[in-house]
PDB file of N, CA and C in Angstrom:
ATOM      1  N   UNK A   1      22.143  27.101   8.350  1.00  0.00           N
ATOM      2  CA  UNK A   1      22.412  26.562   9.668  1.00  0.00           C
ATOM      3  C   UNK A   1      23.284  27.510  10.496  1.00  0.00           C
ATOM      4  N   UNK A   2      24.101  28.112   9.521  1.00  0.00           N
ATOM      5  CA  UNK A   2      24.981  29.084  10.893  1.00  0.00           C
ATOM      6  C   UNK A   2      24.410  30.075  11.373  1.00  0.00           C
ATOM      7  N   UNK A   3      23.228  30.718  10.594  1.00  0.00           N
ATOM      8  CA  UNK A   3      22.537  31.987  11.313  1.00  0.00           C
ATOM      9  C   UNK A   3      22.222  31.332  12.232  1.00  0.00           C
ATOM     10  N   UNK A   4      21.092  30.210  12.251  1.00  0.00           N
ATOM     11  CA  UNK A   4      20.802  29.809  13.525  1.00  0.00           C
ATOM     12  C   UNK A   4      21.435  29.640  14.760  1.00  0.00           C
ATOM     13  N   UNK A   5      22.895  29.315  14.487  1.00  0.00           N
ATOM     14  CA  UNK A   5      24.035  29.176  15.312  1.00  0.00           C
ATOM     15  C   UNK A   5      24.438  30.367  15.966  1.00  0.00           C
ATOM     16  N   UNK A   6      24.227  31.316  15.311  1.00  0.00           N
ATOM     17  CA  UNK A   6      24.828  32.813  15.575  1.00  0.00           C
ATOM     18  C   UNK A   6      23.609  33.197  16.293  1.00  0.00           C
ATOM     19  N   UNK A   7      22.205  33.230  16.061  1.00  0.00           N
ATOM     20  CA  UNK A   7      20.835  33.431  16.868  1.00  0.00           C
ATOM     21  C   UNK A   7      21.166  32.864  17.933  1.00  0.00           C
ATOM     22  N   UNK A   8      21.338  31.886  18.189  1.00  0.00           N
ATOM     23  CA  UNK A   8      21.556  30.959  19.633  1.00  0.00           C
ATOM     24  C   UNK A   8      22.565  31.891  20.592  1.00  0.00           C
ATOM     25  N   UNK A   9      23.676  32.007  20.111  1.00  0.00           N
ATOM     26  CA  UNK A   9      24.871  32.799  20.420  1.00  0.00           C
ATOM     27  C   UNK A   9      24.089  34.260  21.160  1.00  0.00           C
ATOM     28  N   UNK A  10      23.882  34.700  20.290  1.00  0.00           N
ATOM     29  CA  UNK A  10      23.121  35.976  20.345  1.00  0.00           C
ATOM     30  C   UNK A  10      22.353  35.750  21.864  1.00  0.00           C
ATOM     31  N   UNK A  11      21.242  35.104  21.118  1.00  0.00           N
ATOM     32  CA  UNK A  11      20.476  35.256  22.297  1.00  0.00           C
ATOM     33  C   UNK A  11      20.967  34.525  23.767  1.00  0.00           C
ATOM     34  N   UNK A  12      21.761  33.910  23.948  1.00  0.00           N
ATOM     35  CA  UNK A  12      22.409  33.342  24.860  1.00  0.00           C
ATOM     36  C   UNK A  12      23.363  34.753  26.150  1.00  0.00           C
ATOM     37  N   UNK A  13      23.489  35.325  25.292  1.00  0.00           N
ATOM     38  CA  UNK A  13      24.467  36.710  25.213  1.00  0.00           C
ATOM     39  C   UNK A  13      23.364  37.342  26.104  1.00  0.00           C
ATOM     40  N   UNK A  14      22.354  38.202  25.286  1.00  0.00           N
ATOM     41  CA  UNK A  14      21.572  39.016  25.206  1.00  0.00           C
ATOM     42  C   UNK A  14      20.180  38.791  26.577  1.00  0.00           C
ATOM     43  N   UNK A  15      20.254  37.542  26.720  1.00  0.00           N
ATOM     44  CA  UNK A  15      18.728  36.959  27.506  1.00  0.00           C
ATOM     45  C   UNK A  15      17.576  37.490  26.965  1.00  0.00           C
ATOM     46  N   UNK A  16      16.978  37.905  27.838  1.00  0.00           N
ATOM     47  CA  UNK A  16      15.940  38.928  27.475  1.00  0.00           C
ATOM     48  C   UNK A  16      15.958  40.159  27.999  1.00  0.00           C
ATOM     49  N   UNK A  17      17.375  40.668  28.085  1.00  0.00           N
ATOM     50  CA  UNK A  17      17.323  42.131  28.155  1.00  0.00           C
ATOM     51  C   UNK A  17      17.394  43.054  27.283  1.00  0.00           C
ATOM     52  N   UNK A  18      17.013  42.350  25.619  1.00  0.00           N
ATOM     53  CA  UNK A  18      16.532  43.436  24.757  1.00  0.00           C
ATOM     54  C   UNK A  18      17.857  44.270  24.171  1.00  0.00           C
ATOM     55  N   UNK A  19      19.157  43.948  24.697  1.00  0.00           N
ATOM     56  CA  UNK A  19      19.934  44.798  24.788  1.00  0.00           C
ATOM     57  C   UNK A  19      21.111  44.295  23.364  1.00  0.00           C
ATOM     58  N   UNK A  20      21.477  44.931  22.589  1.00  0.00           N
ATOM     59  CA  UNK A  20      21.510  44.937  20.802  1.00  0.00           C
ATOM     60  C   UNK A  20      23.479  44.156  20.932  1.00  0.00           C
ATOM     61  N   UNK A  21      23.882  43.733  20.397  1.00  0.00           N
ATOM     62  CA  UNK A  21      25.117  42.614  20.859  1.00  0.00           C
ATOM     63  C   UNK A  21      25.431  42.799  18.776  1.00  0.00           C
ATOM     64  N   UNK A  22      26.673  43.243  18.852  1.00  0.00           N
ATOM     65  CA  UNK A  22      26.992  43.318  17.214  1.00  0.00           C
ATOM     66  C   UNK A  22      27.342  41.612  16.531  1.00  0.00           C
ATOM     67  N   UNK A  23      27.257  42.071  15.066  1.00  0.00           N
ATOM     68  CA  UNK A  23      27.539  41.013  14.359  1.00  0.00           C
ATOM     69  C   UNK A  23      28.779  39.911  14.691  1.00  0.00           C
ATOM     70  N   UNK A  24      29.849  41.135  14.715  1.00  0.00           N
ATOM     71  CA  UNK A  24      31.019  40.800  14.797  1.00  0.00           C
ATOM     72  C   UNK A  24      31.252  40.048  16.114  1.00  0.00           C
ATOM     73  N   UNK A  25      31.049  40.872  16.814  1.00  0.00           N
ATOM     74  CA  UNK A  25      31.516  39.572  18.051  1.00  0.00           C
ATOM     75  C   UNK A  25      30.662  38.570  18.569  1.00  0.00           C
ATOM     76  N   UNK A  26      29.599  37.816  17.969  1.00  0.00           N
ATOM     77  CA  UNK A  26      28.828  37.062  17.525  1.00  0.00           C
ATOM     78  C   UNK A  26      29.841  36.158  17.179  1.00  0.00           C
ATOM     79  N   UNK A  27      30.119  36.328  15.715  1.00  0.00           N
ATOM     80  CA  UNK A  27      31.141  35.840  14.905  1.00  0.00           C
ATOM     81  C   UNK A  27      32.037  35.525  15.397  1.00  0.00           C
ATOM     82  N   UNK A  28      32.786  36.282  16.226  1.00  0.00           N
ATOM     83  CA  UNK A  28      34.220  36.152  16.892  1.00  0.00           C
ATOM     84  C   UNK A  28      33.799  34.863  18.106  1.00  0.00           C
ATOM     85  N   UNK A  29      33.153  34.988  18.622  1.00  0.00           N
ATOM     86  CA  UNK A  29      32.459  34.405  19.413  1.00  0.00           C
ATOM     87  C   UNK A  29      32.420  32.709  19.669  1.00  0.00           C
ATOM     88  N   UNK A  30      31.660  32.536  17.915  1.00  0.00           N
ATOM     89  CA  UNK A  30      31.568  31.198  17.213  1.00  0.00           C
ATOM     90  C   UNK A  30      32.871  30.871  16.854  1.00  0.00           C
ATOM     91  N   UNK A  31      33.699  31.672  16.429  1.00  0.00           N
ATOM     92  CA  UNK A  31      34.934  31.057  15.600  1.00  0.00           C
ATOM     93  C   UNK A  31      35.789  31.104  16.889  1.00  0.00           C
ATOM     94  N   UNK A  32      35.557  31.572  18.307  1.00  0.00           N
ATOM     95  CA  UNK A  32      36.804  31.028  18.832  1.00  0.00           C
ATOM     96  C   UNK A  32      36.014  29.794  19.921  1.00  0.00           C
ATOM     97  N   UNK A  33      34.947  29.656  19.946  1.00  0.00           N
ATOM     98  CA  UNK A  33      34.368  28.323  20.925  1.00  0.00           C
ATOM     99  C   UNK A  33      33.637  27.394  20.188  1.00  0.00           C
ATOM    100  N   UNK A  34      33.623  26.330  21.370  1.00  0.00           N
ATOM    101  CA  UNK A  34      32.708  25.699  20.201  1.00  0.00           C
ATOM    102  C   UNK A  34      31.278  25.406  21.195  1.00  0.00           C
ATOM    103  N   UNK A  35      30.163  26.654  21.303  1.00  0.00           N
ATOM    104  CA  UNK A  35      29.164  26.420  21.467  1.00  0.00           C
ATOM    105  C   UNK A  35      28.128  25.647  21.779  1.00  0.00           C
ATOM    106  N   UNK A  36      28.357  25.608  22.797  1.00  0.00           N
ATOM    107  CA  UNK A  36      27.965  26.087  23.880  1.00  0.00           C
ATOM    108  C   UNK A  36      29.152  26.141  25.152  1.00  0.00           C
ATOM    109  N   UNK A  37      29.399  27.064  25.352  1.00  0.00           N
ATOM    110  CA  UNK A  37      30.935  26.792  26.592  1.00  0.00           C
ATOM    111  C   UNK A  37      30.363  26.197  28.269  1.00  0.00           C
ATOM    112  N   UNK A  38      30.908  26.259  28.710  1.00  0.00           N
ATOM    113  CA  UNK A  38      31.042  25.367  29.919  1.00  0.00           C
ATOM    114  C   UNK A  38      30.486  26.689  30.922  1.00  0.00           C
ATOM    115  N   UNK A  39      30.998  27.762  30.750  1.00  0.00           N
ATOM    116  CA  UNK A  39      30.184  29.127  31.627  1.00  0.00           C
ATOM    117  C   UNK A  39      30.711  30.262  30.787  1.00  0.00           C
ATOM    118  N   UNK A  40      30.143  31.524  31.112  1.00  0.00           N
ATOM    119  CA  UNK A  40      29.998  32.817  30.007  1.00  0.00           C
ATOM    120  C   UNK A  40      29.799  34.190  31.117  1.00  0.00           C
ATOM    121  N   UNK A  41      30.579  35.076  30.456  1.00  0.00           N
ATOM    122  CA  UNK A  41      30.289  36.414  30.960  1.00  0.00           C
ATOM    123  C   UNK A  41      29.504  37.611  29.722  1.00  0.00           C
ATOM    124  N   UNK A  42      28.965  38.690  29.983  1.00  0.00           N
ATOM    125  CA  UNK A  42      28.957  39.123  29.003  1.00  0.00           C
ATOM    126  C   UNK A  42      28.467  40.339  29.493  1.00  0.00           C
ATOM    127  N   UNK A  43      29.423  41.273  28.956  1.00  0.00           N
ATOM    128  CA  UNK A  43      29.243  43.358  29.412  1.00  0.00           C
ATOM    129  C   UNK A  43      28.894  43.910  27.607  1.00  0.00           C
ATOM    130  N   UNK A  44      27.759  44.279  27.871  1.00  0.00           N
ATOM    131  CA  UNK A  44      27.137  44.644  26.818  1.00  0.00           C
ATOM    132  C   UNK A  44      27.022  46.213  26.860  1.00  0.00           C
ATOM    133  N   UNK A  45      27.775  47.281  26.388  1.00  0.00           N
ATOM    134  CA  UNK A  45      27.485  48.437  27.225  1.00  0.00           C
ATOM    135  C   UNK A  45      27.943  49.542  26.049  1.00  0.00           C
ATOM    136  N   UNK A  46      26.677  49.859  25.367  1.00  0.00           N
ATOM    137  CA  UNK A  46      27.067  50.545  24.390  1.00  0.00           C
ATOM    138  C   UNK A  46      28.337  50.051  22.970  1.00  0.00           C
ATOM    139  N   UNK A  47      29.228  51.424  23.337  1.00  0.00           N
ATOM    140  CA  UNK A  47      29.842  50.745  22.658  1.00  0.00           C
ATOM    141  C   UNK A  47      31.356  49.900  23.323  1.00  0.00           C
ATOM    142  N   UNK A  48      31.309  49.542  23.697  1.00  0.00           N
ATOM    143  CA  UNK A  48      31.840  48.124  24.534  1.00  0.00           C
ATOM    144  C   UNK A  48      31.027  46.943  24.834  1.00  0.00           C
ATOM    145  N   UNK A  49      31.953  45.932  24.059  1.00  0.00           N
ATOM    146  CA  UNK A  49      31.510  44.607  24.361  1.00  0.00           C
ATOM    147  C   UNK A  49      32.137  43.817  24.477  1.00  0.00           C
ATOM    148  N   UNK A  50      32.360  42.965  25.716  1.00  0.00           N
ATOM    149  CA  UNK A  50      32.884  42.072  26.497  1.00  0.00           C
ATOM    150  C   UNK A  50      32.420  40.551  26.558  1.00  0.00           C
ATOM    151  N   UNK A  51      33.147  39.593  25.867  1.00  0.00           N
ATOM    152  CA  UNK A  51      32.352  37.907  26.411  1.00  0.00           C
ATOM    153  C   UNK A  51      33.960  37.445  26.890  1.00  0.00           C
ATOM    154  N   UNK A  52      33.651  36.611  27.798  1.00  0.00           N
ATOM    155  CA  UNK A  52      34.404  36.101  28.464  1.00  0.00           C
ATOM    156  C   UNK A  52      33.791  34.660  28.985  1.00  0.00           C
ATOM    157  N   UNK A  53      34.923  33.535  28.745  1.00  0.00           N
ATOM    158  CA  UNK A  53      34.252  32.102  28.634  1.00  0.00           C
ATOM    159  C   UNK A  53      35.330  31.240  28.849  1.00  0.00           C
ATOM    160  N   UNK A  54      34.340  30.295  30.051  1.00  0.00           N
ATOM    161  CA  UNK A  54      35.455  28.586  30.319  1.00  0.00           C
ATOM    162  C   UNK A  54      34.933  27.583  29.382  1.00  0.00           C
ATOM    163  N   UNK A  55      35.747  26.859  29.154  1.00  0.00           N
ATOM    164  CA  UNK A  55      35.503  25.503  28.450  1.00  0.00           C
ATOM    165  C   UNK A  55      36.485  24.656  28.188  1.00  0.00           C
ATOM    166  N   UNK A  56      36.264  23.656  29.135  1.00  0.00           N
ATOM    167  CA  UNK A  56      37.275  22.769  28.922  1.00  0.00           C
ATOM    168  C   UNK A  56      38.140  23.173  29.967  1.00  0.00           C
ATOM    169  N   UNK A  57      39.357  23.224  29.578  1.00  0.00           N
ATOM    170  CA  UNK A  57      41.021  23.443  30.449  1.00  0.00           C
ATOM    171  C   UNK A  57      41.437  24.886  29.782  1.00  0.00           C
ATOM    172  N   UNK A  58      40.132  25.551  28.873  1.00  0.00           N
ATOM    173  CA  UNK A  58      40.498  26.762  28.582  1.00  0.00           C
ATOM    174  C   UNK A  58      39.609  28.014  29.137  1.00  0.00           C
ATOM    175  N   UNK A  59      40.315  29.407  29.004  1.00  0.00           N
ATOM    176  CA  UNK A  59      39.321  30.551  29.319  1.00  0.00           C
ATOM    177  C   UNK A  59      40.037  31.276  28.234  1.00  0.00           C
ATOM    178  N   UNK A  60      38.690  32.059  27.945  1.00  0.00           N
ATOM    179  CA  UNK A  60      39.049  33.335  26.839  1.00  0.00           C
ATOM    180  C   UNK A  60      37.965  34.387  27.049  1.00  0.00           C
ATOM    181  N   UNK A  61      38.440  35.632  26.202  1.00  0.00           N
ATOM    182  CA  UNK A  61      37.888  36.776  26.175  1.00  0.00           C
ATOM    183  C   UNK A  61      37.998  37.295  24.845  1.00  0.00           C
ATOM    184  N   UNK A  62      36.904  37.766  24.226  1.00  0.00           N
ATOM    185  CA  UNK A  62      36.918  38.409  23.110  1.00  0.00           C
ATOM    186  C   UNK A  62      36.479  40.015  23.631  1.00  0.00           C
ATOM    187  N   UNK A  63      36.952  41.075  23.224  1.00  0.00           N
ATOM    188  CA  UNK A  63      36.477  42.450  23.841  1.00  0.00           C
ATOM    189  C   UNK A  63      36.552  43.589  22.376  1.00  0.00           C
ATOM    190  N   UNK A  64      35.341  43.985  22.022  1.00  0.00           N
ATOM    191  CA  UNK A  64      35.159  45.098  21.076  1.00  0.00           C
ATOM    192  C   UNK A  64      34.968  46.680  21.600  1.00  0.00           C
ATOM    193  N   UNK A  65      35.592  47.829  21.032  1.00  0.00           N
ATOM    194  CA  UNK A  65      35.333  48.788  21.288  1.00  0.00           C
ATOM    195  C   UNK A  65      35.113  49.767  19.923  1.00  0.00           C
ATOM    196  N   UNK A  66      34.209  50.650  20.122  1.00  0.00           N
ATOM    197  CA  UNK A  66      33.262  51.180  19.047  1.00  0.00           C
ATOM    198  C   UNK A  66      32.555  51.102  18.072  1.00  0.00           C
ATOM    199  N   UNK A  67      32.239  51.388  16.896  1.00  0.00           N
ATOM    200  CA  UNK A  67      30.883  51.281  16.539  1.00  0.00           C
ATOM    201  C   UNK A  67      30.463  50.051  15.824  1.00  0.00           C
ATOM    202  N   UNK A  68      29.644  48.945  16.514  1.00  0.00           N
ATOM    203  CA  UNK A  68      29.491  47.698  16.552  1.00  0.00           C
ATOM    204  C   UNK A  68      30.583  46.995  15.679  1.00  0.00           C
ATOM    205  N   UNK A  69      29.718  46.663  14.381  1.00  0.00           N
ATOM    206  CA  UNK A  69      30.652  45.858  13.290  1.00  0.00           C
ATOM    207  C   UNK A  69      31.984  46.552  13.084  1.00  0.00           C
ATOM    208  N   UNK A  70      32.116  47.415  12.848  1.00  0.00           N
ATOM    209  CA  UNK A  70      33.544  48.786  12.781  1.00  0.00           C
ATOM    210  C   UNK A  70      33.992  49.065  13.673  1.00  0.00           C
ATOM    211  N   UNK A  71      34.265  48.077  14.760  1.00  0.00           N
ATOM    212  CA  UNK A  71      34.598  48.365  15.829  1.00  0.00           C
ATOM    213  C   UNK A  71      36.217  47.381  16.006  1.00  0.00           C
ATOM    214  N   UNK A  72      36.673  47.780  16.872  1.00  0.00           N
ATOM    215  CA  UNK A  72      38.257  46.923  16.885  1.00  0.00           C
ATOM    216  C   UNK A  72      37.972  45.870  17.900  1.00  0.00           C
ATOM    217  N   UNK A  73      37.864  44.881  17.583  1.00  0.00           N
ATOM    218  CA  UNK A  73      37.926  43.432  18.297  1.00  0.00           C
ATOM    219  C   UNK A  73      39.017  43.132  18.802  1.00  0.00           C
ATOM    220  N   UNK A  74      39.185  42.116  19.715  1.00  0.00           N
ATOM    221  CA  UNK A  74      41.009  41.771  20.149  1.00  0.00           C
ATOM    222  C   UNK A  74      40.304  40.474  20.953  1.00  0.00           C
ATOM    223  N   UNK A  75      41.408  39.367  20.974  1.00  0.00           N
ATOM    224  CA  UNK A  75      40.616  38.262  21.680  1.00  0.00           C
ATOM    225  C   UNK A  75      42.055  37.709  22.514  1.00  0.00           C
ATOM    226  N   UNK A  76      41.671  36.798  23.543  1.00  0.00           N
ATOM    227  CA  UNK A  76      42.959  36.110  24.378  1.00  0.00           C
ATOM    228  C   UNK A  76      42.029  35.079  24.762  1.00  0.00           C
ATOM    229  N   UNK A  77      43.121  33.741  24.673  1.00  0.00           N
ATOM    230  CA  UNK A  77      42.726  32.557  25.276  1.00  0.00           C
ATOM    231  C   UNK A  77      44.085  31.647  25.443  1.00  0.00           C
ATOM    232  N   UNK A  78      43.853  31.290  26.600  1.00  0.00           N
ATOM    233  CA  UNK A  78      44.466  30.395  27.455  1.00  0.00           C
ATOM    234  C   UNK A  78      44.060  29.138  28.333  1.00  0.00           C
TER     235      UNK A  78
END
């Protein structure tokens, strides 16, 4: 059941622009919302990756830089 959860995620992310979104902040993703959020940003750009999300009385940002999974994550929510 959680791949599916993480597919959803993914592709929610991704649309149909084909464009490749790592494991990890997938993951990071799921473990800091609870899926489906209220509205979503998302900078997919190599190696930078950006989600940013309302829900509720909260906003957060999870942001990765370099090589996907091996990459340094950092998250903020308020």
């Amino acid at each position: 059941m959680a791949v599916l959860a993480d597919e959803g995620i993914r592709s929610a992310l991704t649309g149909d622009s084909g464009v490749d979104v790592s494991r990890a902040l997938v993951v990071a993703v799921k473990s800091l919302t609870d899926w489906p959020v209220d509205a979503f940003f998302a900078e997919l750009d190599g190696d930078s990756e950006v989600v940013g999300w309302v829900q509720g009385n909260s906003v957060g940002v999870v942001s990765g830089q370099g090589a996907g999974d091996d990459g340094d994550f950092r998250a903020n929510i308020s």
